[in-house]
C-alpha atoms as a PDB file:
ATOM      1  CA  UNK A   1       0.000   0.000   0.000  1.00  0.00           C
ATOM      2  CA  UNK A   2       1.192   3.374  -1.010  1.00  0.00           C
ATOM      3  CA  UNK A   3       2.435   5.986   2.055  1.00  0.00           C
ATOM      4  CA  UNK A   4       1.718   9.374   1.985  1.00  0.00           C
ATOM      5  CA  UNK A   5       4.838  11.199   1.354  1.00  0.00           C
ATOM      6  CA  UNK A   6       5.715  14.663   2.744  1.00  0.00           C
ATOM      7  CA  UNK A   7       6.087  18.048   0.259  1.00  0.00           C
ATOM      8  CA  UNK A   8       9.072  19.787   1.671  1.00  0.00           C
ATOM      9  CA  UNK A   9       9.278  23.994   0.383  1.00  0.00           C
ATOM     10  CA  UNK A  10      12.300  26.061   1.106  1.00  0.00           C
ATOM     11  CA  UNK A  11      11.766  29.807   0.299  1.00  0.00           C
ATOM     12  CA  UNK A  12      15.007  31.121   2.041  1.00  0.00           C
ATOM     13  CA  UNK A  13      18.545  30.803   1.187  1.00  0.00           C
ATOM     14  CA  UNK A  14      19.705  27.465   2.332  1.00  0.00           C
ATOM     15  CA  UNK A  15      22.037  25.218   1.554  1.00  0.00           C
ATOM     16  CA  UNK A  16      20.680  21.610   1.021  1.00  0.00           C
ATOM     17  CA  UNK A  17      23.281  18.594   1.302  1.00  0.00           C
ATOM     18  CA  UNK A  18      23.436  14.597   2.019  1.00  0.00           C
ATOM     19  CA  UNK A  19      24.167  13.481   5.844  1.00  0.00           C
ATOM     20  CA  UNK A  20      23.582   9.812   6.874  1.00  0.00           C
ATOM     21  CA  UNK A  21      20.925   9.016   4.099  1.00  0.00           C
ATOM     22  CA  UNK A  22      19.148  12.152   5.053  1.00  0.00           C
ATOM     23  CA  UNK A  23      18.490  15.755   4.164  1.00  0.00           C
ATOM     24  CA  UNK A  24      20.216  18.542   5.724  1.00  0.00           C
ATOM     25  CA  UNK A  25      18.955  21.991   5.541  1.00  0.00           C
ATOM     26  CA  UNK A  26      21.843  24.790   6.851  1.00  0.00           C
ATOM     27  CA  UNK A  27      21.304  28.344   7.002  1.00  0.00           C
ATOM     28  CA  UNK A  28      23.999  30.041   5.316  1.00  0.00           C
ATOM     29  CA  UNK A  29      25.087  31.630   8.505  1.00  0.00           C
ATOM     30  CA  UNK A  30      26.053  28.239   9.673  1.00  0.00           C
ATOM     31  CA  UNK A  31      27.300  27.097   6.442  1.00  0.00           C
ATOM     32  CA  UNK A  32      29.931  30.660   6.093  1.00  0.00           C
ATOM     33  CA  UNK A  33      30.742  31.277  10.018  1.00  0.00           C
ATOM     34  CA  UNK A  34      32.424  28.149  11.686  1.00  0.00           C
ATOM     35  CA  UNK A  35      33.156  29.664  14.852  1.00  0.00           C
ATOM     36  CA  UNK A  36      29.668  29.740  15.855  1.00  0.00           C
ATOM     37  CA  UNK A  37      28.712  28.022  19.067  1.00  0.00           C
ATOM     38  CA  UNK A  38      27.685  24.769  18.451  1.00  0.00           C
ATOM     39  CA  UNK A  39      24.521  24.872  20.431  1.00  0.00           C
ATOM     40  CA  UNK A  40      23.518  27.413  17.388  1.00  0.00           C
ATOM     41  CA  UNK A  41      24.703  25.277  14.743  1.00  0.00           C
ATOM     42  CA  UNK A  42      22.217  22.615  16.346  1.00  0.00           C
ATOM     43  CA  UNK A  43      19.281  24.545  16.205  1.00  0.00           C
ATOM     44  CA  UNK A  44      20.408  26.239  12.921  1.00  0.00           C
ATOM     45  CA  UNK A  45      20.371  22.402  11.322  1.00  0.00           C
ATOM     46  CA  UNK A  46      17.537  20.300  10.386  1.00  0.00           C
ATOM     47  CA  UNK A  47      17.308  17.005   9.121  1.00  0.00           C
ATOM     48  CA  UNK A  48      14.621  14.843   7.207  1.00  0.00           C
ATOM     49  CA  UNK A  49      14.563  11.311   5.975  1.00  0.00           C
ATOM     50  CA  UNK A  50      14.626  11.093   2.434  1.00  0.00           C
ATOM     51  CA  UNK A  51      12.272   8.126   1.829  1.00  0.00           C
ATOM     52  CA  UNK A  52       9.589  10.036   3.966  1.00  0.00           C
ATOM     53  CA  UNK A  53       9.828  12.699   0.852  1.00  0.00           C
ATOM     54  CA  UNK A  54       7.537  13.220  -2.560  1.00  0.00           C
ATOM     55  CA  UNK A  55       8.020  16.012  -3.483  1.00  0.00           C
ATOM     56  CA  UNK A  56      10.751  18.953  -2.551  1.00  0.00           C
ATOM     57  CA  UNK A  57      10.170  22.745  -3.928  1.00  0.00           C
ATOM     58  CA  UNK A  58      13.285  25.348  -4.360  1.00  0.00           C
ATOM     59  CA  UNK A  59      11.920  28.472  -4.428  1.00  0.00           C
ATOM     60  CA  UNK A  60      14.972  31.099  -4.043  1.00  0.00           C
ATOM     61  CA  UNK A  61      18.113  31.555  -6.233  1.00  0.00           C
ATOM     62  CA  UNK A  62      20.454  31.884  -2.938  1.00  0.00           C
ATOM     63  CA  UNK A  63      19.823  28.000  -2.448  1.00  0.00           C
ATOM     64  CA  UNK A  64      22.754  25.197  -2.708  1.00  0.00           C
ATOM     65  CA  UNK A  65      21.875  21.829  -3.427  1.00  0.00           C
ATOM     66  CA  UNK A  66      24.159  18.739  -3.663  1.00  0.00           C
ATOM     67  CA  UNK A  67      24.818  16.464  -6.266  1.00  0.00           C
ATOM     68  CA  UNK A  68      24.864  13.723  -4.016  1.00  0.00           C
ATOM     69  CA  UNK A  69      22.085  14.725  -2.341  1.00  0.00           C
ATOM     70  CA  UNK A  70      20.242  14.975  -5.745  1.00  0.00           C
ATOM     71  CA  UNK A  71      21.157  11.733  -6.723  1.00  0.00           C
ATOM     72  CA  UNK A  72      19.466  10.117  -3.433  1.00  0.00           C
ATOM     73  CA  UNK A  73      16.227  12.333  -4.030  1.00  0.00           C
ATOM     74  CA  UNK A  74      15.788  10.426  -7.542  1.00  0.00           C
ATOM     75  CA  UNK A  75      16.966   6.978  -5.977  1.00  0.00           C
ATOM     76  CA  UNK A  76      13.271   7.449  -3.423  1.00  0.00           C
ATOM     77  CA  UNK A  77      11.615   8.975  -6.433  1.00  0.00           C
ATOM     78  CA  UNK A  78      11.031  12.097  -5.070  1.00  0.00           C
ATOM     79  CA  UNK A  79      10.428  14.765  -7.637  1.00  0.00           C
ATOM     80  CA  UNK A  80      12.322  18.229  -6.377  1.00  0.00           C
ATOM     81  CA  UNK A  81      10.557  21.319  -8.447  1.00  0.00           C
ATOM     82  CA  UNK A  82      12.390  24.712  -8.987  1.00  0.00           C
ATOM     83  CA  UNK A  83      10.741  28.055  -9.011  1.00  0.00           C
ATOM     84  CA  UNK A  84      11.643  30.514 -11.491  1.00  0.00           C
ATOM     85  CA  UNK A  85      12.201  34.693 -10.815  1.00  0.00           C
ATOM     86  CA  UNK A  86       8.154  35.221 -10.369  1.00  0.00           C
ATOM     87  CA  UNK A  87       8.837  32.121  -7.723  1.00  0.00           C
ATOM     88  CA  UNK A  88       6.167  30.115  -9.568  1.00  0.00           C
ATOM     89  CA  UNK A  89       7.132  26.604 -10.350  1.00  0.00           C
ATOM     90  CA  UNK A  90       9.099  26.554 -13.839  1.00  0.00           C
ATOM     91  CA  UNK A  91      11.189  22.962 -13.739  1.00  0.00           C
ATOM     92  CA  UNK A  92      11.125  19.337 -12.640  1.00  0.00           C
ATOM     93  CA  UNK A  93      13.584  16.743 -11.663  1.00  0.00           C
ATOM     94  CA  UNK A  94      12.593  13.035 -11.894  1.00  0.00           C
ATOM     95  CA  UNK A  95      14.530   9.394 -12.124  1.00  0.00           C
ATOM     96  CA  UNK A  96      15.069   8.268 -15.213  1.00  0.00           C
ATOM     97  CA  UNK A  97      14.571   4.690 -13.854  1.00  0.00           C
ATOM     98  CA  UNK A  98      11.739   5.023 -11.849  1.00  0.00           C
ATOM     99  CA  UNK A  99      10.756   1.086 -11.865  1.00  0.00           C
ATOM    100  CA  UNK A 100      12.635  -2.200 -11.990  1.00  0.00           C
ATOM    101  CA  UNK A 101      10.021  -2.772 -15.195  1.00  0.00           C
ATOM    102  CA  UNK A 102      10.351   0.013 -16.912  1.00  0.00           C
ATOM    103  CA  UNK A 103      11.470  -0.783 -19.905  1.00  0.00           C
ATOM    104  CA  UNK A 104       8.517  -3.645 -20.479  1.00  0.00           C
ATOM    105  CA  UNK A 105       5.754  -1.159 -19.387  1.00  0.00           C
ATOM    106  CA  UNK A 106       7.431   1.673 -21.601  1.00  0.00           C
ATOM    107  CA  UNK A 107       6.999  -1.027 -24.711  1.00  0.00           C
ATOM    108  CA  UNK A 108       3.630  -1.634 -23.261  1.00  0.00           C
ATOM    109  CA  UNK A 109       2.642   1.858 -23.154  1.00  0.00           C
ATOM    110  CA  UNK A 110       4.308   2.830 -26.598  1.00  0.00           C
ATOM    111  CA  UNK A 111       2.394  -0.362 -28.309  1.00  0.00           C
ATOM    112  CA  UNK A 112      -0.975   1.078 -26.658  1.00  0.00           C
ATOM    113  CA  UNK A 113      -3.714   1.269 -29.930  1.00  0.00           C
ATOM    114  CA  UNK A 114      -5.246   4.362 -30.962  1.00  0.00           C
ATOM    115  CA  UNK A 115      -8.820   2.838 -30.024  1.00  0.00           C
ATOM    116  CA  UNK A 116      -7.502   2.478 -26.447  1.00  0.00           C
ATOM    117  CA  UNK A 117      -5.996   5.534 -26.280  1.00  0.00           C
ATOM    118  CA  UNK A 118      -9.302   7.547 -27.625  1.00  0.00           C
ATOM    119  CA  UNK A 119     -11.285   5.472 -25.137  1.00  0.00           C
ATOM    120  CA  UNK A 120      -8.955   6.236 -21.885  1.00  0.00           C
ATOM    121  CA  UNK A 121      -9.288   9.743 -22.833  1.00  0.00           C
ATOM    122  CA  UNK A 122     -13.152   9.611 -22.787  1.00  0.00           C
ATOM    123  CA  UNK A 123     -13.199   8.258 -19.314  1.00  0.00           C
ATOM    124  CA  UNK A 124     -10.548  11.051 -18.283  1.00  0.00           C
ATOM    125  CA  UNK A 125     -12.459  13.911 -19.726  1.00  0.00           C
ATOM    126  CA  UNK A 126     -15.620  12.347 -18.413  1.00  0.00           C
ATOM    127  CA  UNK A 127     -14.523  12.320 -15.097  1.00  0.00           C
ATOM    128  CA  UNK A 128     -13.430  15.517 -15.400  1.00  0.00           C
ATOM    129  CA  UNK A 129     -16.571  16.824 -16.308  1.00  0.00           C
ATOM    130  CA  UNK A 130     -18.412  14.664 -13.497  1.00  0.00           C
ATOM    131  CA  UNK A 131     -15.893  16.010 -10.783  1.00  0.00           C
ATOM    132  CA  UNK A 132     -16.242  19.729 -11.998  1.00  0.00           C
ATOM    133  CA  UNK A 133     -19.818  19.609 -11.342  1.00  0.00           C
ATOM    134  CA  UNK A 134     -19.518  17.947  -8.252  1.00  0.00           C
ATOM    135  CA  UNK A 135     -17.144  21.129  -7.086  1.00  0.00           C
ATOM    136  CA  UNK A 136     -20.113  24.056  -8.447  1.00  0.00           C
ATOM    137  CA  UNK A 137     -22.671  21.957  -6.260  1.00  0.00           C
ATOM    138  CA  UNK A 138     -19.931  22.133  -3.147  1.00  0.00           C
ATOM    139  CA  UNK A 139     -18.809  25.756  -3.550  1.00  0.00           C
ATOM    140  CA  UNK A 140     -21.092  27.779  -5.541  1.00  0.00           C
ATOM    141  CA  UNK A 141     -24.911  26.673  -4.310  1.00  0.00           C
ATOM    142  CA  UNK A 142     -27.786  26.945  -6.639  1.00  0.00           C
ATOM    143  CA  UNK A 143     -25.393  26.777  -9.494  1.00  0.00           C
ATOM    144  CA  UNK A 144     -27.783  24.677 -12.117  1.00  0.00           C
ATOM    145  CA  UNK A 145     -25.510  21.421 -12.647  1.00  0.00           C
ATOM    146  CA  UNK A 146     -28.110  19.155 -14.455  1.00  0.00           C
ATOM    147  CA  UNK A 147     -26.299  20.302 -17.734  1.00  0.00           C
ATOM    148  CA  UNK A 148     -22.690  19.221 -16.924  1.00  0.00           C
ATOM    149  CA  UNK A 149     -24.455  15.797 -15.495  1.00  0.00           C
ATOM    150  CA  UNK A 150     -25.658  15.037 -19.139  1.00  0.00           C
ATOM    151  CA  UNK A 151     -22.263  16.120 -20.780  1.00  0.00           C
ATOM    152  CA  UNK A 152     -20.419  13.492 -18.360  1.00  0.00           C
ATOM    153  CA  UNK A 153     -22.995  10.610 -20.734  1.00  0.00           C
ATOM    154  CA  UNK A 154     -22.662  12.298 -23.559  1.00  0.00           C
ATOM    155  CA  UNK A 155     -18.683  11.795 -24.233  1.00  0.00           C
ATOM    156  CA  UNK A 156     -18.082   9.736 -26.742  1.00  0.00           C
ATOM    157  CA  UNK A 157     -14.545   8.089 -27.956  1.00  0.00           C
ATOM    158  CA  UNK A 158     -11.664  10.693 -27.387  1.00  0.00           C
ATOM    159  CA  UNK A 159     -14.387  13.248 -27.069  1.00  0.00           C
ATOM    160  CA  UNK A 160     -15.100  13.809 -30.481  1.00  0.00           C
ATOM    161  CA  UNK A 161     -17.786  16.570 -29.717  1.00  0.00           C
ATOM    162  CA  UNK A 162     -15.420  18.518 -27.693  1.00  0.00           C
ATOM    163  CA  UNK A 163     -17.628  18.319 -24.663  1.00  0.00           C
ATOM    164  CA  UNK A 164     -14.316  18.800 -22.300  1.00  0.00           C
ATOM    165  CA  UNK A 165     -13.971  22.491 -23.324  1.00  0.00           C
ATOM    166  CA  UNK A 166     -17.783  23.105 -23.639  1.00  0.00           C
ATOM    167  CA  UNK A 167     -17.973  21.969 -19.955  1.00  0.00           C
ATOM    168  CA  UNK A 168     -14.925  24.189 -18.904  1.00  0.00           C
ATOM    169  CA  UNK A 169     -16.666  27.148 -20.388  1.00  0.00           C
ATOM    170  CA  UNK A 170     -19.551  26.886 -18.032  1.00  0.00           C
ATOM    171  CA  UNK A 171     -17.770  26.021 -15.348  1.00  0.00           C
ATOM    172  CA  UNK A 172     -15.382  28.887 -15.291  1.00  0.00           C
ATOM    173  CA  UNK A 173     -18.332  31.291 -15.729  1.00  0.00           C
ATOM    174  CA  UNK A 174     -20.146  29.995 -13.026  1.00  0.00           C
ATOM    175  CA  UNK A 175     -17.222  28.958 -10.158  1.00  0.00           C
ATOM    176  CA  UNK A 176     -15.835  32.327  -9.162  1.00  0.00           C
ATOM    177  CA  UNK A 177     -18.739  34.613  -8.677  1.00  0.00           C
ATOM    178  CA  UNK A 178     -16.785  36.715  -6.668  1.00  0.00           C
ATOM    179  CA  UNK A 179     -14.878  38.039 -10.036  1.00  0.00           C
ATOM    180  CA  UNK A 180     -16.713  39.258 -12.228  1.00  0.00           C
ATOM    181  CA  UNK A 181     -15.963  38.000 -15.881  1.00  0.00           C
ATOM    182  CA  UNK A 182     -13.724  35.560 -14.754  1.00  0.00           C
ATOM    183  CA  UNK A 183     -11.208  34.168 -17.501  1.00  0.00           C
ATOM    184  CA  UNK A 184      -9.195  31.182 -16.912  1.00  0.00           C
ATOM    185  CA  UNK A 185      -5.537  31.306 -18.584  1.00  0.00           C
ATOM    186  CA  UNK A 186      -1.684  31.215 -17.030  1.00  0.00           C
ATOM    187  CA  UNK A 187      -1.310  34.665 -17.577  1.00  0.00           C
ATOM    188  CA  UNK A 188      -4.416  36.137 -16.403  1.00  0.00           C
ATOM    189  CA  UNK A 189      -5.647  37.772 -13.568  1.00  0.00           C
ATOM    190  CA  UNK A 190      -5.954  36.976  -9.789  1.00  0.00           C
ATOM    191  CA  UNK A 191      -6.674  33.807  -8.518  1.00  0.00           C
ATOM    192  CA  UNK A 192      -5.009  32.540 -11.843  1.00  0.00           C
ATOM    193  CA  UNK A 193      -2.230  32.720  -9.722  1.00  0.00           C
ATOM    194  CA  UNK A 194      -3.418  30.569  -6.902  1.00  0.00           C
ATOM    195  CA  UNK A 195      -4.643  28.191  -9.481  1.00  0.00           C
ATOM    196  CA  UNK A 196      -1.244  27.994 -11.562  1.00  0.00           C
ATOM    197  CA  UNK A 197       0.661  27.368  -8.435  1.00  0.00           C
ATOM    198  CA  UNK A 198      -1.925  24.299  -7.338  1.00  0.00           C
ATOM    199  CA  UNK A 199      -2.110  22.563 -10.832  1.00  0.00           C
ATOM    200  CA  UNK A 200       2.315  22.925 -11.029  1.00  0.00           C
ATOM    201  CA  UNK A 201       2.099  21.130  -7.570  1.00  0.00           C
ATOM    202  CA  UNK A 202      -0.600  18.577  -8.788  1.00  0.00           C
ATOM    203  CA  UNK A 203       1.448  17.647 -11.946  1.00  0.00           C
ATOM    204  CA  UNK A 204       4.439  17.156  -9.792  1.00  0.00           C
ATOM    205  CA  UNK A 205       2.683  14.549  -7.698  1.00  0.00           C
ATOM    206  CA  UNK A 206       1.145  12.937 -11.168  1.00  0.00           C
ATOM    207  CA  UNK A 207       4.460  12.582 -12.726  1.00  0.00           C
ATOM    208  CA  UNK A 208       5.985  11.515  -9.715  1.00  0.00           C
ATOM    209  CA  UNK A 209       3.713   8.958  -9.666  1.00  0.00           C
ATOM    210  CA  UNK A 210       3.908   7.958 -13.138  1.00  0.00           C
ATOM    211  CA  UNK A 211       7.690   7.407 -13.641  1.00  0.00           C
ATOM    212  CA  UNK A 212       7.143   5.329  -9.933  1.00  0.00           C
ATOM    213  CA  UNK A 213       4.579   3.031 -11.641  1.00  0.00           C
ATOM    214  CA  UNK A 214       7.026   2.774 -14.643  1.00  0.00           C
ATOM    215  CA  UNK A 215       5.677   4.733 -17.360  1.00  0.00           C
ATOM    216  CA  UNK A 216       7.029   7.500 -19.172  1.00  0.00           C
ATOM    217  CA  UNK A 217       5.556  10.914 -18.871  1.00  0.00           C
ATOM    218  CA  UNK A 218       6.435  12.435 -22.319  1.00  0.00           C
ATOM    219  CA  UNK A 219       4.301   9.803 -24.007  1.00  0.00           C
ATOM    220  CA  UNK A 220       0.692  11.329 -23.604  1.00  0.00           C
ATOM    221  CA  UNK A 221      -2.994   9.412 -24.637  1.00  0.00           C
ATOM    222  CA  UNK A 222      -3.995  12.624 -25.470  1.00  0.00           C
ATOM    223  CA  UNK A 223      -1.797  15.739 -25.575  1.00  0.00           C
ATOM    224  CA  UNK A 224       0.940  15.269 -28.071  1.00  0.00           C
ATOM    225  CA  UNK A 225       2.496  18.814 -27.842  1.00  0.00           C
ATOM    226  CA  UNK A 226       6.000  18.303 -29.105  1.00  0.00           C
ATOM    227  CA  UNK A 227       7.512  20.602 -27.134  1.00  0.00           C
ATOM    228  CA  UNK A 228       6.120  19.505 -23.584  1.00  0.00           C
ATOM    229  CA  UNK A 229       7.916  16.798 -21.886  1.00  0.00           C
ATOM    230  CA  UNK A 230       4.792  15.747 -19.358  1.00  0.00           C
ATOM    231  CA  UNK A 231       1.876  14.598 -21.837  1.00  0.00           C
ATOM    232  CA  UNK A 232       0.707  12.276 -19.821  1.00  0.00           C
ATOM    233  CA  UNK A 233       1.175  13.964 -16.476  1.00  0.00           C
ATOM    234  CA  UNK A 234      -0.958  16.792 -17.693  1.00  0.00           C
ATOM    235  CA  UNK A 235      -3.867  14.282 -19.387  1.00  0.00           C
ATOM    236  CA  UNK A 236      -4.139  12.063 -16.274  1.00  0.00           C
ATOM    237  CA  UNK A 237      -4.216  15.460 -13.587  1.00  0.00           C
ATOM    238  CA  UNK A 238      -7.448  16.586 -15.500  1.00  0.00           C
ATOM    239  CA  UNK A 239      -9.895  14.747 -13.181  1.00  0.00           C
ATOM    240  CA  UNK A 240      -7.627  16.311 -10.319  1.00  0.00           C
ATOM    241  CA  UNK A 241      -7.851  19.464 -11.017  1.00  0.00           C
ATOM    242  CA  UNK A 242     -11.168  20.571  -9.732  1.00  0.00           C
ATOM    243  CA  UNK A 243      -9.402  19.468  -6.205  1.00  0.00           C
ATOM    244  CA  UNK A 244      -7.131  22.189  -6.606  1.00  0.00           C
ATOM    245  CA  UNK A 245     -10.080  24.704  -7.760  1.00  0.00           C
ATOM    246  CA  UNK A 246     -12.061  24.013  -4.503  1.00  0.00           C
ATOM    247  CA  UNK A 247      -8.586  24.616  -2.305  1.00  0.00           C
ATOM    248  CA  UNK A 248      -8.240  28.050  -4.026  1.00  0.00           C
ATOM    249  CA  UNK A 249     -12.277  28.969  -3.600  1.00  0.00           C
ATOM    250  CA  UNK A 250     -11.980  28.256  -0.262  1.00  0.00           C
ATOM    251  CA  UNK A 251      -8.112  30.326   0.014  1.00  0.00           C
ATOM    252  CA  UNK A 252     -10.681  33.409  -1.433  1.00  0.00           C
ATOM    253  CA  UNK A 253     -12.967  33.035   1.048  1.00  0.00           C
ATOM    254  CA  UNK A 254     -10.220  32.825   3.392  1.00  0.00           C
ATOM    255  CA  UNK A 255      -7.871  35.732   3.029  1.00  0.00           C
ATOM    256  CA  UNK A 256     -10.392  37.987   0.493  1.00  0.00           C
ATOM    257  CA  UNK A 257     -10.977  38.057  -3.256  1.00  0.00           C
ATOM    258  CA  UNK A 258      -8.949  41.794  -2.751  1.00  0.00           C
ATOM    259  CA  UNK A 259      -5.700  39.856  -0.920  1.00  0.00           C
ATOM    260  CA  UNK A 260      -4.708  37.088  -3.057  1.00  0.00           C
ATOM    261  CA  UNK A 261      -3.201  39.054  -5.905  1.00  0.00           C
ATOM    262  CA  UNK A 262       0.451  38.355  -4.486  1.00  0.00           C
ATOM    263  CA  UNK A 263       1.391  34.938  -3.520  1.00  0.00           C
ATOM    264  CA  UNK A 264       2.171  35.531  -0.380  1.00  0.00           C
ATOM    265  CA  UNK A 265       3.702  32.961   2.003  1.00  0.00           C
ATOM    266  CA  UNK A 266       0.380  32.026   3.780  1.00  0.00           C
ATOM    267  CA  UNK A 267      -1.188  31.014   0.834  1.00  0.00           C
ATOM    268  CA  UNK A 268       1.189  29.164  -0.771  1.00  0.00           C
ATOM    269  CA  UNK A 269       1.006  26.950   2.415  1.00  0.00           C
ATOM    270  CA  UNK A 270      -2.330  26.301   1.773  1.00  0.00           C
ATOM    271  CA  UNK A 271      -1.520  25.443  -1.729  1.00  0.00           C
ATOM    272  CA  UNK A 272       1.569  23.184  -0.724  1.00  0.00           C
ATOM    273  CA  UNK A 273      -1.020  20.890   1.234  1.00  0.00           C
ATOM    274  CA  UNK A 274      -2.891  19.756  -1.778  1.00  0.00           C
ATOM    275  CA  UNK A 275      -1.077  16.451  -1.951  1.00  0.00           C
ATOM    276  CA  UNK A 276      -2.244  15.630   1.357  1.00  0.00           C
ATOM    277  CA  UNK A 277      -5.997  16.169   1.118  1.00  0.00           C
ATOM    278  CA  UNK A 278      -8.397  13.378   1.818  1.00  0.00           C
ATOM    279  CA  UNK A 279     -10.066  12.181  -1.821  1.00  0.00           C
ATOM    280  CA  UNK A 280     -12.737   9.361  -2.355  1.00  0.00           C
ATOM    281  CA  UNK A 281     -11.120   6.833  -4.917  1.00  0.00           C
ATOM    282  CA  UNK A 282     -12.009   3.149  -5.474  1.00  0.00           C
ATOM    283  CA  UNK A 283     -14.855   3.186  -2.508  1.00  0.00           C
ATOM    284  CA  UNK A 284     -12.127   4.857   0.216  1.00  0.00           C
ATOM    285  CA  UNK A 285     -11.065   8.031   1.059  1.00  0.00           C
ATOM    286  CA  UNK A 286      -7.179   8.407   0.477  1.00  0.00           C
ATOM    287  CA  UNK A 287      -4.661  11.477   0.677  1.00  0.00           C
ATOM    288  CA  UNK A 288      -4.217  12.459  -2.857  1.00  0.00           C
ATOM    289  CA  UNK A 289      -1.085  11.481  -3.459  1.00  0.00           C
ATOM    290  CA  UNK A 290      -2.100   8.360  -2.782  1.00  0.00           C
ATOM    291  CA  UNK A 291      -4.522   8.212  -5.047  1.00  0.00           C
ATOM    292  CA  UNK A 292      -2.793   9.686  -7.620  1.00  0.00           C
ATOM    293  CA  UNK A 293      -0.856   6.371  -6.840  1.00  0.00           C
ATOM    294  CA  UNK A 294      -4.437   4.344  -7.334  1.00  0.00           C
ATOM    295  CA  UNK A 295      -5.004   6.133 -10.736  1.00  0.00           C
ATOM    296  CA  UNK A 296      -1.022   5.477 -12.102  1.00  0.00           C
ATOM    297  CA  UNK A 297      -1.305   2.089 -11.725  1.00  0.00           C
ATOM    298  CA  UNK A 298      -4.535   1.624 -12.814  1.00  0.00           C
ATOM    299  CA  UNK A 299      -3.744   2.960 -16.214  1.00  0.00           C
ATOM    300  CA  UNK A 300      -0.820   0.489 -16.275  1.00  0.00           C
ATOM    301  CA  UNK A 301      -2.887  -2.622 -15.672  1.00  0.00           C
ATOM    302  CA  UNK A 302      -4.872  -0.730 -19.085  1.00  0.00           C
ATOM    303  CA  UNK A 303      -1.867  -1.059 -21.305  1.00  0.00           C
ATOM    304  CA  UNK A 304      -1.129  -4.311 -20.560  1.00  0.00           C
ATOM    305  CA  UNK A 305      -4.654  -5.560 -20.407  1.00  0.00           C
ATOM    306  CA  UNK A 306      -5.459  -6.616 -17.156  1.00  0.00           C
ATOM    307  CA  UNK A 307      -8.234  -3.608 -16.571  1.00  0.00           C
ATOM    308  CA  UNK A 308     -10.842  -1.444 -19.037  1.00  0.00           C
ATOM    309  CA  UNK A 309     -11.009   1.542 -16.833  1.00  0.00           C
ATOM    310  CA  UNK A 310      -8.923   3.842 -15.136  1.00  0.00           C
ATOM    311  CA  UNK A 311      -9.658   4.827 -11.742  1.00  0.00           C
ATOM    312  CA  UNK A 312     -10.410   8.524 -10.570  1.00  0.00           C
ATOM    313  CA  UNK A 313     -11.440  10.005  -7.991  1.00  0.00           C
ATOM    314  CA  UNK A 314     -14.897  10.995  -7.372  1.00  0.00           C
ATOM    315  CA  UNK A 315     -15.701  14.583  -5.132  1.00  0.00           C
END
């Protein structure tokens, strides 16, 4: 059974390195100034086990990571993410040999038919749909859902009719009241913000996930964009996504629809929890990266035959 794994975010400069199988975390202070006391070098020095991490964020340019520290990070499969000058996620590190299988389930994922892959992507896109309208009737009551209900058995084979971005139309119309005219896109107004940040930690705990269950992350059943190196990360987070969406609804309620138009450290905790939240998947309720987990491996056990369906969660 799959462990929940901790998300570890270091905003500060810091320099990261390998001490008996485990992370350290100095403050440069320590790090430049060895005639410190030591009972302030102690308190200035933490340490966490690797193989309790999934995922590990940089988010300053003053911090100093190890290569051999690295190298034991992508031996547990942890994925570390780097934030860019706007200190939004911008890069991923992950194992290149995630599974002792890998290169079987890579064939078996390569050799995957186009039949199979049009009908995986009408269950993603109809769960999608289903879990969108589950998060209108849970955060914006009275919102008329009967519509999105009928999409979700409507979807046919790899969505011919397009009903994925028919539903996302209504649904970003409709979810955040509290902005009038509301537009969804990475470079638009607040809480695009909030949302960017959640979906770049989502996809880190997808791909994680994948390369862990053995597949390769590049090769997508859907989106085939040359240029982006996590196809598949990005088709299987769809039916994840409204997760994130109901986390930042509830971060506007929280701090104000006026005070969320800088990412400030408070709510980019709240965001760095979303692999922990409780989902329902496969009759239980599981943290989400563990269920992430559930969904990975069910879409294995589809390439090589054993199962129809992959498993999603349900809100």
């Amino acid at each position: 059974m799959s462990m929940i794994k901790r998300t570890l975010y270091f905003g500060n400069p810091a320099y990261l390195s390998l001490r008996n199988g485990q992370l350290l975390l100095r403050l440069p202070e320590v790090e430049k100034n060895g005639t410190l006391p030591e009972s302030f070098k102690k308190e200035a020095e933490r340490t966490f086990p690797i193989e309790d991490l999934g995922l590990v964020i940089l988010d300053d340019k003053r911090i100093t990571i190890t290569q051999g520290l690295l190298e034991r990070l992508m031996e547990n499969n942890c994925a570390v993410i780097t934030c860019d000058s706007t200190r939004m996620p911008a890069g991923m590190f992950l194992p290149l040999d995630g599974h002792s299988l890998q290169s079987e389930r890579f064939r078996k994922q390569i050799d995957c038919s186009r039949p199979l892959q049009k009908q995986l992507w009408q269950q993603t896109v109809q769960a999608k749909i289903a879990n969108q309208a589950a998060a209108l009737r849970q955060c914006v009551p009275g919102c008329e859902t009967g519509n999105m209900d009928a999409w979700v058995e409507q979807v046919r084979s790899d969505d011919a009719d397009g009903l994925e971005g028919r539903a996302a139309a209504y649904y970003w119309r409709n979810f955040f009241p509290e902005f009038p005219g509301f537009v969804r896109g990475r470079e638009g107004e607040a809480p695009n913000n909030l949302l960017n940040y959640g979906y770049a930690i989502l996809r880190g705990v997808v791909a994680r996930s994948l390369t862990g269950t053995g597949l390769l992350p590049t090769l997508g059943i859907h989106h085939h964009n040359k240029y982006n190196a996590y196809c598949l990360a990005d088709d299987i987070m769809e039916p994840y996504r409204p997760v994130v969406d109901i986390v930042v609804k509830r971060m506007v309620a929280k701090y104000g629809a006026s005070n969320i138009e800088e990412l400030t450290t408070d709510p980019k905790r709240d965001l760095l929890g979303i692999p922990t939240i409780e989902v329902k998947i496969a009759g239980h309720r599981s943290p989400l990266m563990v269920a992430v987990d559930t969904t990975t491996t069910s879409l294995m056990k589809c390439y090589t035959g054993e199962l129809r369906k992959i498993v999603y969660p349900e809100l």
